[in-house]
Protein backbone atom coordinates (compact mmCIF):
# COMPACT_ATOMS: atom_id res chain seq x y z
CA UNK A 1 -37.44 19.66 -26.77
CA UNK A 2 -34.04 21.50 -26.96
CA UNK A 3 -31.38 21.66 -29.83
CA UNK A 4 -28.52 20.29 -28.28
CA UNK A 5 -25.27 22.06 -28.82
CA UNK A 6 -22.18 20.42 -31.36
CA UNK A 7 -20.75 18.51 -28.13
CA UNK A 8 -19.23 15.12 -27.77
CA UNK A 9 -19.61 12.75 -24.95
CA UNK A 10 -16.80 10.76 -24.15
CA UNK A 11 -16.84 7.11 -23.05
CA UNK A 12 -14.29 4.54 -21.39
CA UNK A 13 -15.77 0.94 -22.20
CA UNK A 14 -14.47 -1.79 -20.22
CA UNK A 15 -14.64 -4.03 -22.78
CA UNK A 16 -14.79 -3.91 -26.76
CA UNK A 17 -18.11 -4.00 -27.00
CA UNK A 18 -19.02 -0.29 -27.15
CA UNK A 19 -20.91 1.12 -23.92
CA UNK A 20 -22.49 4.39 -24.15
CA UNK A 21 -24.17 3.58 -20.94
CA UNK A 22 -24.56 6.51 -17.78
CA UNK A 23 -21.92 4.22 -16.42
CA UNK A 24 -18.76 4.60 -18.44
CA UNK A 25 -19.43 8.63 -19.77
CA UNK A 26 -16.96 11.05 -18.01
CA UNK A 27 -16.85 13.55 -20.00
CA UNK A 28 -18.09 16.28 -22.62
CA UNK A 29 -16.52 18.46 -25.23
CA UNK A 30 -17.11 21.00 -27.45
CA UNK A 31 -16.03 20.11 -31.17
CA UNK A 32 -15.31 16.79 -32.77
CA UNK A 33 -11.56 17.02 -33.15
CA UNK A 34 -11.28 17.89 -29.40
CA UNK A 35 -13.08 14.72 -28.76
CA UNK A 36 -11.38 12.91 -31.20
CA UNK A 37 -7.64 13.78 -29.91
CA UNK A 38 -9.21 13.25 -26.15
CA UNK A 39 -10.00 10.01 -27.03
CA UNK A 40 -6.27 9.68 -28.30
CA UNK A 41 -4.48 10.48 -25.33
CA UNK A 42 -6.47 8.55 -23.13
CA UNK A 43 -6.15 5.44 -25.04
CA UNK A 44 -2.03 6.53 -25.20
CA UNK A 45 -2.35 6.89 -21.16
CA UNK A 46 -4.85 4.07 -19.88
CA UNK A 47 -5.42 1.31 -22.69
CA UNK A 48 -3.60 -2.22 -22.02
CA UNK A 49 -2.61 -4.31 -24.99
CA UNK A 50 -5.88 -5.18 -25.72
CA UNK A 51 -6.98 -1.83 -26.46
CA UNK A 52 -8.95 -1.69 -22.96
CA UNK A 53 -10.30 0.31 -21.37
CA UNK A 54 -11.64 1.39 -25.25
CA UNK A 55 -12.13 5.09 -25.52
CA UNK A 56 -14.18 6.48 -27.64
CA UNK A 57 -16.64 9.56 -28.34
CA UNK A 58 -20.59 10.23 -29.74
CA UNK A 59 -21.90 13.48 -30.81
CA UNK A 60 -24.86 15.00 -28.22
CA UNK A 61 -26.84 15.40 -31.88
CA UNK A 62 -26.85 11.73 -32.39
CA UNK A 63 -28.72 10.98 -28.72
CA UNK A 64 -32.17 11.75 -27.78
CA UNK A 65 -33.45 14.54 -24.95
CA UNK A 66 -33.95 11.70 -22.81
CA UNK A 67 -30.19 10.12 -23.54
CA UNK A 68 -28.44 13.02 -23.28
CA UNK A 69 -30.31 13.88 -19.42
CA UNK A 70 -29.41 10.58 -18.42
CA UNK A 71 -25.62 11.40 -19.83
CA UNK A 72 -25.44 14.95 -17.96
CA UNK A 73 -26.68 13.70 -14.87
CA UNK A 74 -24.21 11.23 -14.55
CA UNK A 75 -21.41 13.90 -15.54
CA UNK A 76 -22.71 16.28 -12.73
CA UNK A 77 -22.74 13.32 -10.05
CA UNK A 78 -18.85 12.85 -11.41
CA UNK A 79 -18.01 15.88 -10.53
CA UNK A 80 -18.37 15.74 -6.96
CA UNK A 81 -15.55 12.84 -6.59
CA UNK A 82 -12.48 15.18 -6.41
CA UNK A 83 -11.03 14.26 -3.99
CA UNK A 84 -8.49 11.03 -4.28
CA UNK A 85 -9.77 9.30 -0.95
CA UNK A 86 -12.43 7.10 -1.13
CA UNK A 87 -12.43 6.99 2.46
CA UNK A 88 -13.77 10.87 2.81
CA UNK A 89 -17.25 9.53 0.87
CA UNK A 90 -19.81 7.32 2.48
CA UNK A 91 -20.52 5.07 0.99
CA UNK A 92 -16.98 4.45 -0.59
CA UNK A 93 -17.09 5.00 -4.39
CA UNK A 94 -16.21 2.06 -6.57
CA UNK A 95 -12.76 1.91 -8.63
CA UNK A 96 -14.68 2.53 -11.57
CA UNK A 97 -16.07 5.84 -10.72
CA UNK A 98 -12.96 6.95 -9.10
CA UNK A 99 -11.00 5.99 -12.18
CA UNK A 100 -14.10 7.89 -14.36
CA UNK A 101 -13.57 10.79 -11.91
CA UNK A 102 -9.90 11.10 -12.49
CA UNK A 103 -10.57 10.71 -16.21
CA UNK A 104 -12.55 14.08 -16.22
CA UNK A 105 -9.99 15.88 -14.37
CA UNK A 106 -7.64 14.83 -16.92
CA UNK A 107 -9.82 15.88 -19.75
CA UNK A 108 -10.60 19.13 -18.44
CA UNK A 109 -6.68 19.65 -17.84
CA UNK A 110 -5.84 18.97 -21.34
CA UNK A 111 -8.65 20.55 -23.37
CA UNK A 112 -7.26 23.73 -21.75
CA UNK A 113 -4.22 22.73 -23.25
CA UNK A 114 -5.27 22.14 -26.90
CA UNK A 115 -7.08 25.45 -26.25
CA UNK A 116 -4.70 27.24 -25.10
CA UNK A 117 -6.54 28.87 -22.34
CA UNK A 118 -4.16 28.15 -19.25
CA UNK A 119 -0.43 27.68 -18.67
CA UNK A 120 0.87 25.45 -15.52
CA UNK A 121 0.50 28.53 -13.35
CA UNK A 122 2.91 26.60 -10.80
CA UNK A 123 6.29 24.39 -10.75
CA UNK A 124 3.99 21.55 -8.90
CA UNK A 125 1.39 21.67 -12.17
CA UNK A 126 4.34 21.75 -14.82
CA UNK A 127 5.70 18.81 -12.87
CA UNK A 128 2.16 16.98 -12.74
CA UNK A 129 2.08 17.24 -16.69
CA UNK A 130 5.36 16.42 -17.40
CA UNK A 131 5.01 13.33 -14.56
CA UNK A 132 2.40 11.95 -16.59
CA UNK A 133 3.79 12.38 -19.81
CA UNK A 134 7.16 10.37 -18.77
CA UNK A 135 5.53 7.42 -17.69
CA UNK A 136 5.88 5.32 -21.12
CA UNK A 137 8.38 2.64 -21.99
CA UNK A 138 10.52 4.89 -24.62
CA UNK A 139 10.46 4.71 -28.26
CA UNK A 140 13.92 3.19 -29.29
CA UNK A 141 13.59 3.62 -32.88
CA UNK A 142 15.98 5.94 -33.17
CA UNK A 143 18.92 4.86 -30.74
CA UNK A 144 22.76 4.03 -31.70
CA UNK A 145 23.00 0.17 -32.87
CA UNK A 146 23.94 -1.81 -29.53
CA UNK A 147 26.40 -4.34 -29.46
CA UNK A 148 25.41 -7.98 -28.07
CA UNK A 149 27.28 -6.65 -24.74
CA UNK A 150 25.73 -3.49 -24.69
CA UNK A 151 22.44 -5.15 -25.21
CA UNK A 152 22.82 -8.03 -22.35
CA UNK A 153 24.16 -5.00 -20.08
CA UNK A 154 22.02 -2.65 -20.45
CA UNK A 155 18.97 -4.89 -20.24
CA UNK A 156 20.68 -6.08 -16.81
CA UNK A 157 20.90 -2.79 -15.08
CA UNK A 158 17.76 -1.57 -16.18
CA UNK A 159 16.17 -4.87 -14.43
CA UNK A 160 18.18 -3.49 -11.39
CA UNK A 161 16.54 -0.55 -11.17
CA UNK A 162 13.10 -1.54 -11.49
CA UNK A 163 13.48 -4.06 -9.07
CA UNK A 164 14.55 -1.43 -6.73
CA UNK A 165 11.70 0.95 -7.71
CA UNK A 166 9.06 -1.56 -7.46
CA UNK A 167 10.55 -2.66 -3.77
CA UNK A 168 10.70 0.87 -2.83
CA UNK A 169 6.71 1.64 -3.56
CA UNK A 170 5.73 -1.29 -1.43
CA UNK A 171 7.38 -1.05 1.04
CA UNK A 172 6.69 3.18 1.27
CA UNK A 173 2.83 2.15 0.92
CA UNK A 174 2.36 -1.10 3.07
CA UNK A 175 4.92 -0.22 5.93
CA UNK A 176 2.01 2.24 6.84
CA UNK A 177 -0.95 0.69 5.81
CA UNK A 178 -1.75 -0.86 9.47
CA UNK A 179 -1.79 3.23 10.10
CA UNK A 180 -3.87 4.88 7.10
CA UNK A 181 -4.06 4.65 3.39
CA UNK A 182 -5.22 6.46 0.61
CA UNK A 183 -6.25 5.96 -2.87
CA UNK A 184 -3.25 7.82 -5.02
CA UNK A 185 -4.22 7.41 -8.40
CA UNK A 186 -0.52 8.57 -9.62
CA UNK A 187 0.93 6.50 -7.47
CA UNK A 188 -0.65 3.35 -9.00
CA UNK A 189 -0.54 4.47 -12.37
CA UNK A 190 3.71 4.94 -11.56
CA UNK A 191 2.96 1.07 -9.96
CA UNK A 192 1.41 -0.32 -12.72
CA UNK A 193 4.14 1.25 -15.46
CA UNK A 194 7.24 -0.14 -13.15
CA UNK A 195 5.31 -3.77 -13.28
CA UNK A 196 4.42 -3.38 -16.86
CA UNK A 197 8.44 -3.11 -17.51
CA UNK A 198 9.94 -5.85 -15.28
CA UNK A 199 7.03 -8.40 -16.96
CA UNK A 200 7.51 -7.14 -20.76
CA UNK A 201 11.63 -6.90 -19.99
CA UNK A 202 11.98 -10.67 -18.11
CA UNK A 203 9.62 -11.61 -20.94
CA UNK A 204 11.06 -10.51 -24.37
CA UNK A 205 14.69 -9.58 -24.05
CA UNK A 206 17.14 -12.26 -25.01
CA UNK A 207 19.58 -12.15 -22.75
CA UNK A 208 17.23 -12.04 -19.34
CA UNK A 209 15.57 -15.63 -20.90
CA UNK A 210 17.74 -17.62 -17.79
CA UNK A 211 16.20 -15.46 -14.73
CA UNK A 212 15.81 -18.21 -12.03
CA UNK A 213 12.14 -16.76 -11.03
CA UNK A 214 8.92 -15.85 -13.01
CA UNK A 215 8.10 -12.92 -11.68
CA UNK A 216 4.40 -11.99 -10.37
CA UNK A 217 4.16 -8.77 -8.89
CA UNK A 218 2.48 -9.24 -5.31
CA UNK A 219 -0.52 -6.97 -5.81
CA UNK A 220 -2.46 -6.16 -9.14
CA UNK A 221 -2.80 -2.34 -7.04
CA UNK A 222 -1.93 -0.60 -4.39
CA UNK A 223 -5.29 1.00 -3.96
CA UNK A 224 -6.80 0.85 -0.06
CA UNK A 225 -9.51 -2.21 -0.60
CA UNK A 226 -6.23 -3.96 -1.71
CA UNK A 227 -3.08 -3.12 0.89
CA UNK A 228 -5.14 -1.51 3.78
CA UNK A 229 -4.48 -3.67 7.10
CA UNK A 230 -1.39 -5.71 5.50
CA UNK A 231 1.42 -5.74 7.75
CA UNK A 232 4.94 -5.13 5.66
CA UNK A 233 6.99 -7.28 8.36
CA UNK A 234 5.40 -10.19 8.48
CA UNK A 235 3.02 -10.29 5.30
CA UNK A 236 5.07 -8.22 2.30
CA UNK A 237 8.97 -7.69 3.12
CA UNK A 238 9.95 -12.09 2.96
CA UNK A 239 8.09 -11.79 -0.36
CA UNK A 240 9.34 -8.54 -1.67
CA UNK A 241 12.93 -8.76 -0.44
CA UNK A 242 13.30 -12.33 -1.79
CA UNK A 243 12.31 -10.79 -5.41
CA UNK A 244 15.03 -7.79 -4.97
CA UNK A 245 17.76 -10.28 -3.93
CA UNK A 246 17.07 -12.73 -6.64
CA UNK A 247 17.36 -9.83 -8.99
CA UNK A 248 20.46 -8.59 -7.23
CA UNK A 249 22.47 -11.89 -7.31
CA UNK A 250 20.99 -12.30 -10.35
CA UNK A 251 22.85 -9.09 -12.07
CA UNK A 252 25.83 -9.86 -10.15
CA UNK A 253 26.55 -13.29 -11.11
CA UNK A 254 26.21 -12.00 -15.09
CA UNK A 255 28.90 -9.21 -14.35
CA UNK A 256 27.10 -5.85 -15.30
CA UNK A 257 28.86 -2.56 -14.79
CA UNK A 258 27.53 0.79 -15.45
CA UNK A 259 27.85 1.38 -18.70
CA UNK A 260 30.20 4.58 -20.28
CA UNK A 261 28.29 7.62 -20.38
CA UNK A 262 27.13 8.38 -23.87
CA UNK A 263 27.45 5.13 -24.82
CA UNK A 264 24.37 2.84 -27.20
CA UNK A 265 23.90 1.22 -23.46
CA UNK A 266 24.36 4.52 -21.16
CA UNK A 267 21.44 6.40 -23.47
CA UNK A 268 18.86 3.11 -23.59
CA UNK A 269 18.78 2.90 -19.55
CA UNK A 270 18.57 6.77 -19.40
CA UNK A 271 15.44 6.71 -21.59
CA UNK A 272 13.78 4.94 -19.04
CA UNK A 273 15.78 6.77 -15.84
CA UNK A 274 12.55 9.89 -16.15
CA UNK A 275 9.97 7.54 -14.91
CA UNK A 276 11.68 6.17 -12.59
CA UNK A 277 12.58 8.85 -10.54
CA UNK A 278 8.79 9.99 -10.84
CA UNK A 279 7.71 6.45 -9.24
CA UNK A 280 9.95 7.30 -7.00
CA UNK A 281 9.27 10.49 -6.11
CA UNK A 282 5.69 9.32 -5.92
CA UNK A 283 6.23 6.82 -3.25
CA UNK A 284 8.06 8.88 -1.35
CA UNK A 285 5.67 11.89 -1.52
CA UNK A 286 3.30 9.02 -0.48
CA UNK A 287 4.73 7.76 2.76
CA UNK A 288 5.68 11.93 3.70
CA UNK A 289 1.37 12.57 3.22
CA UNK A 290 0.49 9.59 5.16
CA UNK A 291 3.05 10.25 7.85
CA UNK A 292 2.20 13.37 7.84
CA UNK A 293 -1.93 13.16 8.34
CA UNK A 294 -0.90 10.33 10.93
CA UNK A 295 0.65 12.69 12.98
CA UNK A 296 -1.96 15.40 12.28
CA UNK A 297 -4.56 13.05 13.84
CA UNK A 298 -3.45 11.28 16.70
CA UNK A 299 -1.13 14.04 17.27
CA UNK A 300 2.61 12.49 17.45
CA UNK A 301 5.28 14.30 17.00
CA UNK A 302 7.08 14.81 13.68
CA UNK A 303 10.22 12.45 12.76
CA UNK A 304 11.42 12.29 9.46
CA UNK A 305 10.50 9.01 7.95
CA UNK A 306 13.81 6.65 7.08
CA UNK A 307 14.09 5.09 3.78
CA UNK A 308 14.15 1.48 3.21
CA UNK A 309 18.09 1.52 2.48
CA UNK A 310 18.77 3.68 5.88
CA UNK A 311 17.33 1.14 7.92
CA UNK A 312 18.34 -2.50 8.85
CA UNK A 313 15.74 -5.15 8.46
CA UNK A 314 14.55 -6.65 11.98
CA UNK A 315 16.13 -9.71 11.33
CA UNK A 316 19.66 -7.92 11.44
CA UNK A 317 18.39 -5.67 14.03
CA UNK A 318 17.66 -9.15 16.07
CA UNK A 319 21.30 -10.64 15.86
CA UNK A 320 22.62 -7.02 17.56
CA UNK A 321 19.32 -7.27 20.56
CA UNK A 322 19.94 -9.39 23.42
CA UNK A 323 15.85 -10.92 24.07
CA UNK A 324 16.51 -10.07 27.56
CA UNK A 325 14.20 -7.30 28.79
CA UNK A 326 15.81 -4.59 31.27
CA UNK A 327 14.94 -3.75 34.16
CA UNK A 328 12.63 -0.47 34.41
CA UNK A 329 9.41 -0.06 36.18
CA UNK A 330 6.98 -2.22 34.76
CA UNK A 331 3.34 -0.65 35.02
CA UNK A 332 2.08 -1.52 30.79
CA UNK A 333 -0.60 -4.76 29.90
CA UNK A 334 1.30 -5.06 26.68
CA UNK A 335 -1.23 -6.70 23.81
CA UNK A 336 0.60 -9.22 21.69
CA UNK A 337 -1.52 -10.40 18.56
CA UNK A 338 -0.92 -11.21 14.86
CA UNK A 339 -2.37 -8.51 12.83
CA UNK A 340 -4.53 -11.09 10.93
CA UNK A 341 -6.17 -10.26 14.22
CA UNK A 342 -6.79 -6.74 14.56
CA UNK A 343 -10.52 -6.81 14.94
CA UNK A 344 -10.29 -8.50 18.15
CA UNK A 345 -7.23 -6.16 19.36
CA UNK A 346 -9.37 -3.53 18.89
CA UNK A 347 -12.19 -4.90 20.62
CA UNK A 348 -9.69 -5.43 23.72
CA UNK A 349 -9.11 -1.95 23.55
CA UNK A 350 -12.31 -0.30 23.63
CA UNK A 351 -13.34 -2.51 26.34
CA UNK A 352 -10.02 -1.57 28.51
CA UNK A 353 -10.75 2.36 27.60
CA UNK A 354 -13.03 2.93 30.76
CA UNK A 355 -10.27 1.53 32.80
CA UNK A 356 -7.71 3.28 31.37
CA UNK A 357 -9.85 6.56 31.96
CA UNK A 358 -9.58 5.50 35.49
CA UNK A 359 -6.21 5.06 35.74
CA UNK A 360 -6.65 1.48 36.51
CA UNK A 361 -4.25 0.16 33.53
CA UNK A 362 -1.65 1.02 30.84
CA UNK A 363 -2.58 -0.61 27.70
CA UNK A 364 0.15 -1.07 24.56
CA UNK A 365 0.32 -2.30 21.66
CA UNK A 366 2.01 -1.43 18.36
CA UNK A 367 -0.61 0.81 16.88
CA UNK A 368 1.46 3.03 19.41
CA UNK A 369 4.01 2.76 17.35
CA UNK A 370 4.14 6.08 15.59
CA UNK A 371 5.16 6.31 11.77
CA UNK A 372 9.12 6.91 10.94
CA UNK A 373 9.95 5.74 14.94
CA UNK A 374 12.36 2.88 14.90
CA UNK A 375 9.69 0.04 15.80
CA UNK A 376 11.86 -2.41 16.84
CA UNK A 377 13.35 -0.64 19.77
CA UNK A 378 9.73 0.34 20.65
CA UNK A 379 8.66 -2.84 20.94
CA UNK A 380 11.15 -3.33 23.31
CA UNK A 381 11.38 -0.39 25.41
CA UNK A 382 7.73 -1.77 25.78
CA UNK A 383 8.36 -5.03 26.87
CA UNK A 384 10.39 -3.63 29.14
CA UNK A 385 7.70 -1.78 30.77
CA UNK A 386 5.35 -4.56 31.24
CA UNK A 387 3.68 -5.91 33.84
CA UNK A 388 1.00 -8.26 32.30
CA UNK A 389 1.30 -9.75 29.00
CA UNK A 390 -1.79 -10.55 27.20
CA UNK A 391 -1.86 -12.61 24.08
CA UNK A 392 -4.79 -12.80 21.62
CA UNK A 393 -4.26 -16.68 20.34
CA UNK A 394 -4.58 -17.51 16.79
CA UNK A 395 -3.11 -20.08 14.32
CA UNK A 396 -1.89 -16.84 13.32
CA UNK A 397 -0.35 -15.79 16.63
CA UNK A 398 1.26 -19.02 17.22
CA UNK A 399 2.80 -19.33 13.19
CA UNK A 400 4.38 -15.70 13.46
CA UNK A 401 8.06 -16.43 13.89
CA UNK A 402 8.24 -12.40 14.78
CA UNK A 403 5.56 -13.17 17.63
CA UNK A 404 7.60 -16.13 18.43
CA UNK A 405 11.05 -14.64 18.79
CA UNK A 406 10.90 -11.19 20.19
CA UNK A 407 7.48 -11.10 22.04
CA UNK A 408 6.07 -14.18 23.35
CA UNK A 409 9.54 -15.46 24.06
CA UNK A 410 11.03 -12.76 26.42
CA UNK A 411 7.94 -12.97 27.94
CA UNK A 412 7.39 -16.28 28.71
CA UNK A 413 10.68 -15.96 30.19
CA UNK A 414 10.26 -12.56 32.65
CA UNK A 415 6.87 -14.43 33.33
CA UNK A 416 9.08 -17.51 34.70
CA UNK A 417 11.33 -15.30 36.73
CA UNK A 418 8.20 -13.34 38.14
CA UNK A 419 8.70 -10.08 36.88
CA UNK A 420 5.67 -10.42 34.48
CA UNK A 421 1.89 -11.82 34.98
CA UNK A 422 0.90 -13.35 31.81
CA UNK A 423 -3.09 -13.48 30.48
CA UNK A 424 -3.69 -14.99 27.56
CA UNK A 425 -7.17 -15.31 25.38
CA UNK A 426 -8.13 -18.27 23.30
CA UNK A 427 -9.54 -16.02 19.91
CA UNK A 428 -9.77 -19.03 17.28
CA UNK A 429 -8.85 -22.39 18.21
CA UNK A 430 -5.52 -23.62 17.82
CA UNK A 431 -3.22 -25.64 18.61
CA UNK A 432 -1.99 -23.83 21.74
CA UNK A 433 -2.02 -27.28 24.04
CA UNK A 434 1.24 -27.99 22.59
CA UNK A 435 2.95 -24.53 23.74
CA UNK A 436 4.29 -23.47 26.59
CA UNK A 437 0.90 -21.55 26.87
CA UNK A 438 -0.81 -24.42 28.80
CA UNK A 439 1.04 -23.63 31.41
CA UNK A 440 -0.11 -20.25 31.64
CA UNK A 441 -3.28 -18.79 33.22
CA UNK A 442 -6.07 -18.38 30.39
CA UNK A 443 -8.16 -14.83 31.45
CA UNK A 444 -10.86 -16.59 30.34
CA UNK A 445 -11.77 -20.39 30.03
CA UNK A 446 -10.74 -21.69 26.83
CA UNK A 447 -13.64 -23.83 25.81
CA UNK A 448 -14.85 -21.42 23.82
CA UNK A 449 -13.06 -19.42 21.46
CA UNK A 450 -14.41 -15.92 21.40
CA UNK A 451 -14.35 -16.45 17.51
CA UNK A 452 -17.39 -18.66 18.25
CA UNK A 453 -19.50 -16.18 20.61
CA UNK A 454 -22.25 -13.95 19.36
CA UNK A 455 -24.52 -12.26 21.60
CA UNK A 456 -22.24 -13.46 24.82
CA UNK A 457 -18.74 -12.02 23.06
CA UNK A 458 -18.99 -8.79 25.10
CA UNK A 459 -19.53 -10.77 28.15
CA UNK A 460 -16.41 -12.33 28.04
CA UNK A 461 -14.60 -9.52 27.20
CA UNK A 462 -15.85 -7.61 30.61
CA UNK A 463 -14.77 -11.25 32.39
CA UNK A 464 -10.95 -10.58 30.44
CA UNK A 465 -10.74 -7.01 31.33
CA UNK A 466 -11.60 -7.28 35.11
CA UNK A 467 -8.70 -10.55 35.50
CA UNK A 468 -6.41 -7.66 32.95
CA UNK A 469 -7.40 -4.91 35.84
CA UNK A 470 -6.69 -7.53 38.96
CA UNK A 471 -3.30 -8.66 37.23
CA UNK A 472 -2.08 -5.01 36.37
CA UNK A 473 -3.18 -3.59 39.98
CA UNK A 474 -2.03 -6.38 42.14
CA UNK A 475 1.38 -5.83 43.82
């Protein structure tokens, strides 16, 4: 047997009851006040109001050979999770381990600290440590008395501000998530600290009792298993855009103005103004790395990416587009789904890939659409260019209003002037019989959705492809 050394293994439980289990260790240090002031500052960073996750150490001494094996293993197996991606391991680690992982990289960083050992060798460490250190709802022991009207102001535009915040990290992480995603443990922990204030602020101060709205933040994350595939137009922005206007009207209609500078009012919003600008930051950071690796992989060119405020919103975008398409020459299939859908979009495509190898079609959709482009015009420029239309039919296609106005619309009516050849393919059944899409030549009989099909799925889509290929090559 060997004499184990005067370390201290470090636990997160998930619930009170204390786990010393292989599955919640992440970590090992040398001395007991090490562990012990560990323990603090991850309880300070990570625990909720319920104390959870608990924290909490156990000397190597106190464990037997066979504990402590078990313990070490588990330790060495966290190590190789470094990377902030589940998507790079296979299979994907859990949120648990990856949160475990980023625990001992924390750890590590800040017994180095207490020991002195390193300095942040680099402005993007010193800005890493100081990031994490800002994101707490300040102390306000210590500020000026406020006046009732400081109080109800300054309580108002600090509700502005996260509102804006917590707008701006959805829509820099969902309007790509149809592209890529990755798990950015800052990020969320920026997320979580902006939701944590709007709930606690709508909830306890006085003068924000009459908001209209109870306010539910529209994911609990914004890891990949929980935004990946959401589409911001149609599935986040109503949602998320309704919440920042309420808020906005909201603020209005009570009369807030910034407050003096120096003022009881000016110094309680400015406490909070540090975190902030690091969610910020982060989300912005976040969209740049995503556009970025986008482009890096299916090789786009670079465009800086706009911000949410330097854009209009499709529906304004819509009031200034005439739904007429111009003429050009039309030699595109263009693919109109709902992205509910994509499985079946992408089936489409791998079956068209051998004819597009051959030169024998053109397909689009909007996973063309490359990252910081302005989409709306692409869609268009795209419609323009098409020759046969071919729409995957859902309950979901036919409920999209977006679907409805600016794609199935202008094409129904080219198709009824002749300058485009429409296909469409029953997916799930509907209730398509009471659309213009009865009208319309099915590319493949509609008694069976392909939702339905098992073994003969493929079959059919050969069968769509070739009356795709006949439509795109006939003149």
């Amino acid at each position: 047997m060997t004499t184990p050394t005067a370390g201290f293994y470090l636990f997160a439980s998930p619930s009170v009851t204390r786990d010393e289990s292989h599955s919640t260790v992440f970590y090992r240090a040398e001395g007991e006040s090490l562990a012990q002031s560990l323990c603090r500052l991850f309880t300070r960073e990570y625990a909720d109001a319920n104390g959870l996750p608990a924290f909490h150490h156990r000397a190597a001494t106190s464990l037997t050979d066979e504990e402590r094996v078990l313990l070490d293993e588990s330790l060495d197996l966290l190590a190789v999770y470094d990377d902030p991606d589940p998507g790079v391991y296979d299979p994907p680690p859990s949120k648990h381990t990856l949160f475990l992982a980023e625990c001992a990289i924390r750890a590590q960083r800040w017994e180095q600290a207490f020991r002195g050992q390193t300095e942040p060798n680099s402005r993007d460490e010193k800005s890493e440590r100081s990031d994490s250190a800002s994101l707490h709802s300040p102390k306000t022991d210590h500020l000026p008395v406020m006046t009732v009207e400081d109080r109800r102001n300054s309580g108002l535009i600090l509700l502005w501000l996260l509102a804006q915040t917590y707008y701006k990290m959805l829509e820099s992480t969902i309007s790509l998530a149809s592209w890529f995603t990755v798990l950015d443990l800052e990020l969320n922990r920026s997320y979580f600290w902006i939701v944590k204030n709007i709930t606690t602020l709508l909830k306890n101060h006085e003068d924000l009792k009459d908001f209209p709205v109870a306010f539910e933040p529209l994911f609990p994350d914004l890891y990949p298993s929980t935004i990946g595939e959401l589409d911001w137009q149609d599935m986040v922005a109503p949602d998320a855009e309704r919440f920042l206007s309420t808020v906005q009207q909201y603020v209005h209609s009570k009369g807030a103005y910034d407050p003096g500078e120096g003022s009881p009012a000016w110094i309680f919003v400015e406490l909070f103004r540090p975190s902030i600008d690091v969610a910020i930051e982060r989300a912005i950071a976040y969209r740049k790395r995503i556009s970025q690796y986008t482009e890096r992989v299916c090789g786009y060119p670079s465009q800086a990416v706009p911000s949410a405020s330097s854009e209009p919103a499709a529906e304004n975008k819509s009031h200034e587009t005439k739904e007429t398409i111009p003429t050009t020459k039309r030699d595109k299939v263009f693919i109109s789904y709902s992205h509910k859908d994509k499985k079946f979009l992408d089936d489409l495509l791998a079956h068209l890939k051998p004819l597009e190898r051959a030169g024998r079609v053109s397909a689009w959709s909007d996973k063309q659409i490359q990252p910081g482009s302005q989409w709306f015009g692409e869609i268009q420029a795209a419609l323009a260019a098409t020759k046969v239309a071919v729409l995957l039919i859902t309950k979901d296609f036919l409920a999209s209003d977006f679907i409805h106005d600016h794609e199935l619309g202008p094409l129904l009516k080219e198709a009824a002037a002749g300058g485009v050849a429409v296909r469409w393919v029953l997916v799930r059944d509907c209730n398509w019989k009471n659309t213009p899409l009865k009208d319309y030549q099915a590319a493949f009989p509609s008694e069976k959705p392909l939702a339905e099909m098992k073994a003969e799925r493929d079959s059919a889509w050969v069968t769509i492809c070739g009356t795709i290929e006949a439509a795109a090559t006939h003149d």
